[in-house]
C-alpha atoms as a PDB file:
ATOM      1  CA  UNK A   1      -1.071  14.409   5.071  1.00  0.00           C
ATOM      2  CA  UNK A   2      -0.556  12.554   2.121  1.00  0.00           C
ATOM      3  CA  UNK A   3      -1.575   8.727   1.213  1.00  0.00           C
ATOM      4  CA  UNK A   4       0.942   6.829  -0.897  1.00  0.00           C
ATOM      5  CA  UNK A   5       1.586   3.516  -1.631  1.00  0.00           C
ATOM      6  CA  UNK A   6       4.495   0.832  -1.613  1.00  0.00           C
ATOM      7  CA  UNK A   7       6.137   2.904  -4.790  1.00  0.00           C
ATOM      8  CA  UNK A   8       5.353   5.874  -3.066  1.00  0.00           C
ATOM      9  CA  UNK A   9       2.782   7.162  -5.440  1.00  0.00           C
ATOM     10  CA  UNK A  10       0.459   9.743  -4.175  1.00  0.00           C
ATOM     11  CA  UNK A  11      -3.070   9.105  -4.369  1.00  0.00           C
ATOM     12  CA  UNK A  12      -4.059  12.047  -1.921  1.00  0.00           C
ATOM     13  CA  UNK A  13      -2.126  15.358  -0.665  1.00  0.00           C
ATOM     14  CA  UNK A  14      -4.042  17.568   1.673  1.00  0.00           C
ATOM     15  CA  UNK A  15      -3.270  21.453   1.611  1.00  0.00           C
ATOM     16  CA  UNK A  16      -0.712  21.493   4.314  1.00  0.00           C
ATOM     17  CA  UNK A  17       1.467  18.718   2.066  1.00  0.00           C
ATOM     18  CA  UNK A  18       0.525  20.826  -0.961  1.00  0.00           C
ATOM     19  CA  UNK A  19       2.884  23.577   1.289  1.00  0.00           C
ATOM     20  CA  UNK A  20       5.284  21.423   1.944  1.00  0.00           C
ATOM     21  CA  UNK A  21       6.058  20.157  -1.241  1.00  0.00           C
ATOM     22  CA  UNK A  22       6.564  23.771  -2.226  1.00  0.00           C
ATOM     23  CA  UNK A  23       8.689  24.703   0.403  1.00  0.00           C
ATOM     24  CA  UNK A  24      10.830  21.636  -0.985  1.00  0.00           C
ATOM     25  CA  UNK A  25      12.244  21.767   2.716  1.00  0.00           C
ATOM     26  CA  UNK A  26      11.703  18.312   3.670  1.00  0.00           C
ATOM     27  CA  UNK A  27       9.384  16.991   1.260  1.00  0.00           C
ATOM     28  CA  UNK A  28       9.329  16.815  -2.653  1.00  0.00           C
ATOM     29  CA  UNK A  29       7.325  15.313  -5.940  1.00  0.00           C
ATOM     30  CA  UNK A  30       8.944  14.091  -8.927  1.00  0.00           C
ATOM     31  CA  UNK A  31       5.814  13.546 -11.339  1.00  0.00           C
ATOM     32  CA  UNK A  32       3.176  11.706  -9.133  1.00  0.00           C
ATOM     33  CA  UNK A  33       5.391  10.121  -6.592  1.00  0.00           C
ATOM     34  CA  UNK A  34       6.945  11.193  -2.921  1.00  0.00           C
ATOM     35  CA  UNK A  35      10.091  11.868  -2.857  1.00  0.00           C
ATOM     36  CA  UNK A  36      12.290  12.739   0.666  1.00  0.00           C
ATOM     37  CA  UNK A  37      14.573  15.553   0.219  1.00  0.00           C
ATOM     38  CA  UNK A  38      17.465  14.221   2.881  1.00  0.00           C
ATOM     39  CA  UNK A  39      18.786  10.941   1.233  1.00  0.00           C
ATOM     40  CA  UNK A  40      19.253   8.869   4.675  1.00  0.00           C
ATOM     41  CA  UNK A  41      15.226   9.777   5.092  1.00  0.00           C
ATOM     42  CA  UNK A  42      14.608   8.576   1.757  1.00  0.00           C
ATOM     43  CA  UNK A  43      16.293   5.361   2.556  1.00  0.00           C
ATOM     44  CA  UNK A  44      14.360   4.557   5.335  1.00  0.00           C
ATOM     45  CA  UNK A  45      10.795   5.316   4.157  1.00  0.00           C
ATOM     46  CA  UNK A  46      12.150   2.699   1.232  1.00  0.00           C
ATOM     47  CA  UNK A  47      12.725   0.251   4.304  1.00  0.00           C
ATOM     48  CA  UNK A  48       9.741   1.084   6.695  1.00  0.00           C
ATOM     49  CA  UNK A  49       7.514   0.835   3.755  1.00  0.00           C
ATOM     50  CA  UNK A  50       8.676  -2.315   2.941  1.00  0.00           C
ATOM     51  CA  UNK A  51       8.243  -3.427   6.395  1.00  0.00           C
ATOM     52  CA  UNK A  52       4.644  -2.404   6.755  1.00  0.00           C
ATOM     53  CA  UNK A  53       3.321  -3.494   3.807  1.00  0.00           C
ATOM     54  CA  UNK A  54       5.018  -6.886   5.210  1.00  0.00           C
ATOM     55  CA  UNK A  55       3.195  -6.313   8.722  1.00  0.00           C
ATOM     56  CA  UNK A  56      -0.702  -5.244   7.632  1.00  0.00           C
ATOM     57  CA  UNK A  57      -3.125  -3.142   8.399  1.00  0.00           C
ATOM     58  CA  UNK A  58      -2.759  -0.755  11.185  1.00  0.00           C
ATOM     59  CA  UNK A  59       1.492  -1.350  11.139  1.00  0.00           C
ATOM     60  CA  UNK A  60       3.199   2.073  12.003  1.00  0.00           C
ATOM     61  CA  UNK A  61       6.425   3.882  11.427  1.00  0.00           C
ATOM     62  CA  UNK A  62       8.241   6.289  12.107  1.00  0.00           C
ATOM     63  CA  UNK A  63      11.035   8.684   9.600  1.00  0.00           C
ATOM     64  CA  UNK A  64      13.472  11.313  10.983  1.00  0.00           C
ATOM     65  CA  UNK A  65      13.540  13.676   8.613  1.00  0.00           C
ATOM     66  CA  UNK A  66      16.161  15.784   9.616  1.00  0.00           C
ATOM     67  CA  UNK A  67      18.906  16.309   7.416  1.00  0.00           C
ATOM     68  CA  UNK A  68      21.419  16.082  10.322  1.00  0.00           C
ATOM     69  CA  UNK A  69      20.928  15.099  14.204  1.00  0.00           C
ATOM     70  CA  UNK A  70      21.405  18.976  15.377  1.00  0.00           C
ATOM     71  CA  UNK A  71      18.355  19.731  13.419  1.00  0.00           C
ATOM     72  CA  UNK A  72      15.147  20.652  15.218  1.00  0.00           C
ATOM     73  CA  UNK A  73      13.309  17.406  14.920  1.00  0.00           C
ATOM     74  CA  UNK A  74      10.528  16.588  12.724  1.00  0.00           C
ATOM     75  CA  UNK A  75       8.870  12.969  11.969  1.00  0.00           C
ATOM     76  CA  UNK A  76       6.989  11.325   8.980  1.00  0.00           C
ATOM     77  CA  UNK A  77       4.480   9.115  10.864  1.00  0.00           C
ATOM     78  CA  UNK A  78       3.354   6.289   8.604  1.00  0.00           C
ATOM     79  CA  UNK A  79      -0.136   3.906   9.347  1.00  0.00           C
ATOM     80  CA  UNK A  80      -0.780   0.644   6.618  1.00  0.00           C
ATOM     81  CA  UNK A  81      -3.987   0.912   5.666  1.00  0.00           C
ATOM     82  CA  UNK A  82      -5.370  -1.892   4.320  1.00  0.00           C
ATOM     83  CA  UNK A  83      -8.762  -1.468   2.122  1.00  0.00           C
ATOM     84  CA  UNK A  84     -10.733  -4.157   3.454  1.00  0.00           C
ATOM     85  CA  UNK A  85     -10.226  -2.754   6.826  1.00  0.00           C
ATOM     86  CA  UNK A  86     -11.287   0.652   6.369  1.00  0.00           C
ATOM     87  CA  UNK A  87     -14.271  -0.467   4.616  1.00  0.00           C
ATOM     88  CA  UNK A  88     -12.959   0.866   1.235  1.00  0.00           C
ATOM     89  CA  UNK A  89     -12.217   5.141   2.371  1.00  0.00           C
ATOM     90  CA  UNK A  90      -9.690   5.098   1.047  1.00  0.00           C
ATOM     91  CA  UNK A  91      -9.813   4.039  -2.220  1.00  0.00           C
ATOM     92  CA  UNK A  92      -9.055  -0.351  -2.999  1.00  0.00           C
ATOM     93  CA  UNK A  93      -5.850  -0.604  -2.723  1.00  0.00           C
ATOM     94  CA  UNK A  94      -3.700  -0.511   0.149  1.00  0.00           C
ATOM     95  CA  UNK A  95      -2.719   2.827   1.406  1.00  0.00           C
ATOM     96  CA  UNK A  96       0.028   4.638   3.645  1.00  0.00           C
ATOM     97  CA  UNK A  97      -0.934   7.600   5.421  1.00  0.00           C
ATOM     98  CA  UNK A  98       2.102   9.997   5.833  1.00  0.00           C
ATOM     99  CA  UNK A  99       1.577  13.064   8.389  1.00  0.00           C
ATOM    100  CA  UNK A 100       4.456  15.052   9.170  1.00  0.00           C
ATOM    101  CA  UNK A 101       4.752  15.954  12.596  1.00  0.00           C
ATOM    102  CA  UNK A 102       6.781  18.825  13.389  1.00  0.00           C
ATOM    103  CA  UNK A 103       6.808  20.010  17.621  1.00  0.00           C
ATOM    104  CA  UNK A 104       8.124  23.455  16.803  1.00  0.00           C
ATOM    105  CA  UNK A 105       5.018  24.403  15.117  1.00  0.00           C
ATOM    106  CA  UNK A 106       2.106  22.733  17.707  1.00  0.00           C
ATOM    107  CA  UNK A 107       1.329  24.528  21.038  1.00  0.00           C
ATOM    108  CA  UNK A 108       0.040  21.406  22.354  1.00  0.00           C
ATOM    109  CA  UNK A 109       1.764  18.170  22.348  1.00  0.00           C
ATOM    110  CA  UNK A 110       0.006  15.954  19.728  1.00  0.00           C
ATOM    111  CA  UNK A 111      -1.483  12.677  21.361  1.00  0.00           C
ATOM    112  CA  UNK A 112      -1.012  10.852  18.064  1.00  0.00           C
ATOM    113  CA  UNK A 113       2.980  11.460  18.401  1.00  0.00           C
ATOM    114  CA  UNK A 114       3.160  10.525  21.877  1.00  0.00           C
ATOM    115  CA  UNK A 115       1.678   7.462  21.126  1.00  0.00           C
ATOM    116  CA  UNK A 116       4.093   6.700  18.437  1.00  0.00           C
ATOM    117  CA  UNK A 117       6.914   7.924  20.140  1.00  0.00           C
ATOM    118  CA  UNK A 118       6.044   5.942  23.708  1.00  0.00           C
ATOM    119  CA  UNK A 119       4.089   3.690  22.654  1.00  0.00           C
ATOM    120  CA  UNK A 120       1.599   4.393  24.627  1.00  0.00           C
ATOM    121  CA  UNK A 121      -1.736   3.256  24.239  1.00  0.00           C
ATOM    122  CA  UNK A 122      -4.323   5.596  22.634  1.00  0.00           C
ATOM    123  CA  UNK A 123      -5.898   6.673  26.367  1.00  0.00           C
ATOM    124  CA  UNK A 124      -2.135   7.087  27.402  1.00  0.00           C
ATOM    125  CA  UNK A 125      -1.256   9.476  24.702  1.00  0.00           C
ATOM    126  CA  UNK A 126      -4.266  11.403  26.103  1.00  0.00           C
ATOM    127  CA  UNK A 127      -3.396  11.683  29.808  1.00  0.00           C
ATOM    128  CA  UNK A 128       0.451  12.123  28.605  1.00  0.00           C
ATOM    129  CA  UNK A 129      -0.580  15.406  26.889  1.00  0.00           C
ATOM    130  CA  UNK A 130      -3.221  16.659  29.332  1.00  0.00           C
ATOM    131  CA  UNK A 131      -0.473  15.914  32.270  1.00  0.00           C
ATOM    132  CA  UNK A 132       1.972  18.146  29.843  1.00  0.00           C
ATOM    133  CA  UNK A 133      -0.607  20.941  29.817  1.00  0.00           C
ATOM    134  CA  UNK A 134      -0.402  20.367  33.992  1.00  0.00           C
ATOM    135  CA  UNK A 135      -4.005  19.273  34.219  1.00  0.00           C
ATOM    136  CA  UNK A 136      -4.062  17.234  37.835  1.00  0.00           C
ATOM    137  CA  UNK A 137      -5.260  13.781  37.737  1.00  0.00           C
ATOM    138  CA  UNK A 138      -8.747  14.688  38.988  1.00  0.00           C
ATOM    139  CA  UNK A 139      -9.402  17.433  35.900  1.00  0.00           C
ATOM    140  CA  UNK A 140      -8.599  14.788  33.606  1.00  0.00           C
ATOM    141  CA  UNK A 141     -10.970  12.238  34.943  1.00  0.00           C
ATOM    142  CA  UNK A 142     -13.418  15.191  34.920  1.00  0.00           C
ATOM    143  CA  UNK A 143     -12.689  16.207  31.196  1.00  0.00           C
ATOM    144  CA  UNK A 144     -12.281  12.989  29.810  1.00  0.00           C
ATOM    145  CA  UNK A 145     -15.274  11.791  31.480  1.00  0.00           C
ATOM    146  CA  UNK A 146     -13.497   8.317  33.219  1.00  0.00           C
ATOM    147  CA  UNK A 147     -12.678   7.174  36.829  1.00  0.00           C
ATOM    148  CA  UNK A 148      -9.833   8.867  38.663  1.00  0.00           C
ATOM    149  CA  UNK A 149      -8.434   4.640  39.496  1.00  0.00           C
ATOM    150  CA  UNK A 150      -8.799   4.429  35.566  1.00  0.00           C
ATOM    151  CA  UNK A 151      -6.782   7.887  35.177  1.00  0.00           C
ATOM    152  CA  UNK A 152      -4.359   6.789  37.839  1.00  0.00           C
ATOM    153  CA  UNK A 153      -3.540   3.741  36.337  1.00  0.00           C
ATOM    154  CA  UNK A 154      -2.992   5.636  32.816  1.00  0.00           C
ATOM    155  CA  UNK A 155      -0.574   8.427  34.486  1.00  0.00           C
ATOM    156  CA  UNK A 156       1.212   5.050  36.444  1.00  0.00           C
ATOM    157  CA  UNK A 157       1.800   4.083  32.485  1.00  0.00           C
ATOM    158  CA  UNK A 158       2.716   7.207  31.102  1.00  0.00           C
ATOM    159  CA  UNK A 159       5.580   7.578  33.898  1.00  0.00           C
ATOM    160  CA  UNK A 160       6.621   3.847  33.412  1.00  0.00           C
ATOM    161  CA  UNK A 161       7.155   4.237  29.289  1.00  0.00           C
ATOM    162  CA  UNK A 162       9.003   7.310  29.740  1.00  0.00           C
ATOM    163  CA  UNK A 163      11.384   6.294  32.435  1.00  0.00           C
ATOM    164  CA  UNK A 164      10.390   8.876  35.324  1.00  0.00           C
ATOM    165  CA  UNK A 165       9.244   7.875  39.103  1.00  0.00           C
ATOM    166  CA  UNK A 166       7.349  10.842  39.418  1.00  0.00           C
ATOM    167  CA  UNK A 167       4.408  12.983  37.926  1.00  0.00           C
ATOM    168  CA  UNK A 168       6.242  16.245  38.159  1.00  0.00           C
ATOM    169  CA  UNK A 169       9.224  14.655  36.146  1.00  0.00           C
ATOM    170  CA  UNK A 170       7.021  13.712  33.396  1.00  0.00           C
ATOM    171  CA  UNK A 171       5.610  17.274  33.053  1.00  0.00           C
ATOM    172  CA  UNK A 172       8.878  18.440  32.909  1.00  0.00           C
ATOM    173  CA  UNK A 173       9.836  16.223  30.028  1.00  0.00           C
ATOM    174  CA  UNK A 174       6.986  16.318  28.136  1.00  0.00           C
ATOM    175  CA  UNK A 175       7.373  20.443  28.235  1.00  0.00           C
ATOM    176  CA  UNK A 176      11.054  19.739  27.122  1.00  0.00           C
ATOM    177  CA  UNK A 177      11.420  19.449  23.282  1.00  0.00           C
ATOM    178  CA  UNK A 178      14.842  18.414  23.461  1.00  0.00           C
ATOM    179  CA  UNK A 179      14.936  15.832  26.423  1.00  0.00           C
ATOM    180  CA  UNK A 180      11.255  14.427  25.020  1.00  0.00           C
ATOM    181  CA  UNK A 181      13.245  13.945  21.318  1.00  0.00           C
ATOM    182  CA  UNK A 182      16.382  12.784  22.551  1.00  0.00           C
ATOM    183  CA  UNK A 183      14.385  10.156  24.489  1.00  0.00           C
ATOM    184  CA  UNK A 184      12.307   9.775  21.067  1.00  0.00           C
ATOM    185  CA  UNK A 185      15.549   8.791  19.015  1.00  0.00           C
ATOM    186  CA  UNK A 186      16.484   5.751  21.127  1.00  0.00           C
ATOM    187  CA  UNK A 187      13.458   4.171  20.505  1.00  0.00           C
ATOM    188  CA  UNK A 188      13.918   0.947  17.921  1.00  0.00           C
ATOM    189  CA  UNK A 189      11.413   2.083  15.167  1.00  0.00           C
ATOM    190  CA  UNK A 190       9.829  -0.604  12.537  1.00  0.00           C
END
């Protein structure tokens, strides 16, 4: 995780970023500031950071950051946050906060990711990755404390944004990096 603004200077780097910047596999520093180490990623973060600055607080993005599309996939989630918002935790100006998120290294599928990918609302994203770790409808409601109708309608959701008729097919996909990034990439990102 790393915050950054417009110019992409970094303000904060957690240790995971502090690896990745020295792997120098996807991410870089020159001086102070982010840099991308594919050139068509570096373009867009230019463009999405533009555009979210342009949008406000809570705006969200999304970077490939593969080199080239036969690369395992990996995504630079972005989030505007805006000072005033966030009651000031993050310093007084406004901030970007970059995660990488990278499904070959996560057991579980992240909620945050699904809900960036689908766009699935935050309770969504939940039930998505429970379903994917084949909990039934009535463990969820259990776990997650909430009416199996409120559950229902959430799994109705999760199998409308991805494009399946079925609870089994959804499982499937969500268990299926490839099918689950394909379906990612056709999305129309900010």
């Amino acid at each position: 995780m790393v915050l950054i603004d417009k110019d992409r200077f970094i303000s904060y780097q957690n240790p995971a970023a502090l690896k990745e910047f020295e792997s120098e596999a996807r991410l870089g520093k020159k001086g102070s500031h982010l840099l991308l180490i594919s050139d068509r990623s570096s373009q867009e973060l230019s463009q999405k950071l533009d555009l979210l600055y342009k949008r406000g607080h809570g705006a969200t993005a999304v970077v490939d950051l593969r080199t080239r599309p036969s690369d395992p996939p990996t995504w630079l989630h972005l989030v505007l946050l805006d000072p005033q918002a966030v009651i000031g935790s993050f310093g007084g100006l406004t901030q970007v906060l970059a995660t990488i998120f990278d499904p070959t290294t996560v057991n579980a599928l992240d909620p945050y990711a699904l809900e960036n990918l689908f766009d699935f609302t935050p309770a969504e994203a939940r039930v998505a990755a429970q379903l994917a770790q084949s909990l039934t409808a009535d463990e969820i409601s259990i776990a997650r404390g909430i009416s199996i109708r409120t559950v229902r309608v959430q799994i109705s959701e999760v199998l409308r944004k991805v494009g399946v008729a079925r609870t089994t097919d959804a499982v499937r996909l969500l268990n299926q990096a490839a099918p689950l990034w394909s379906l990612a990439g056709k999305r129309s990102w900010l």
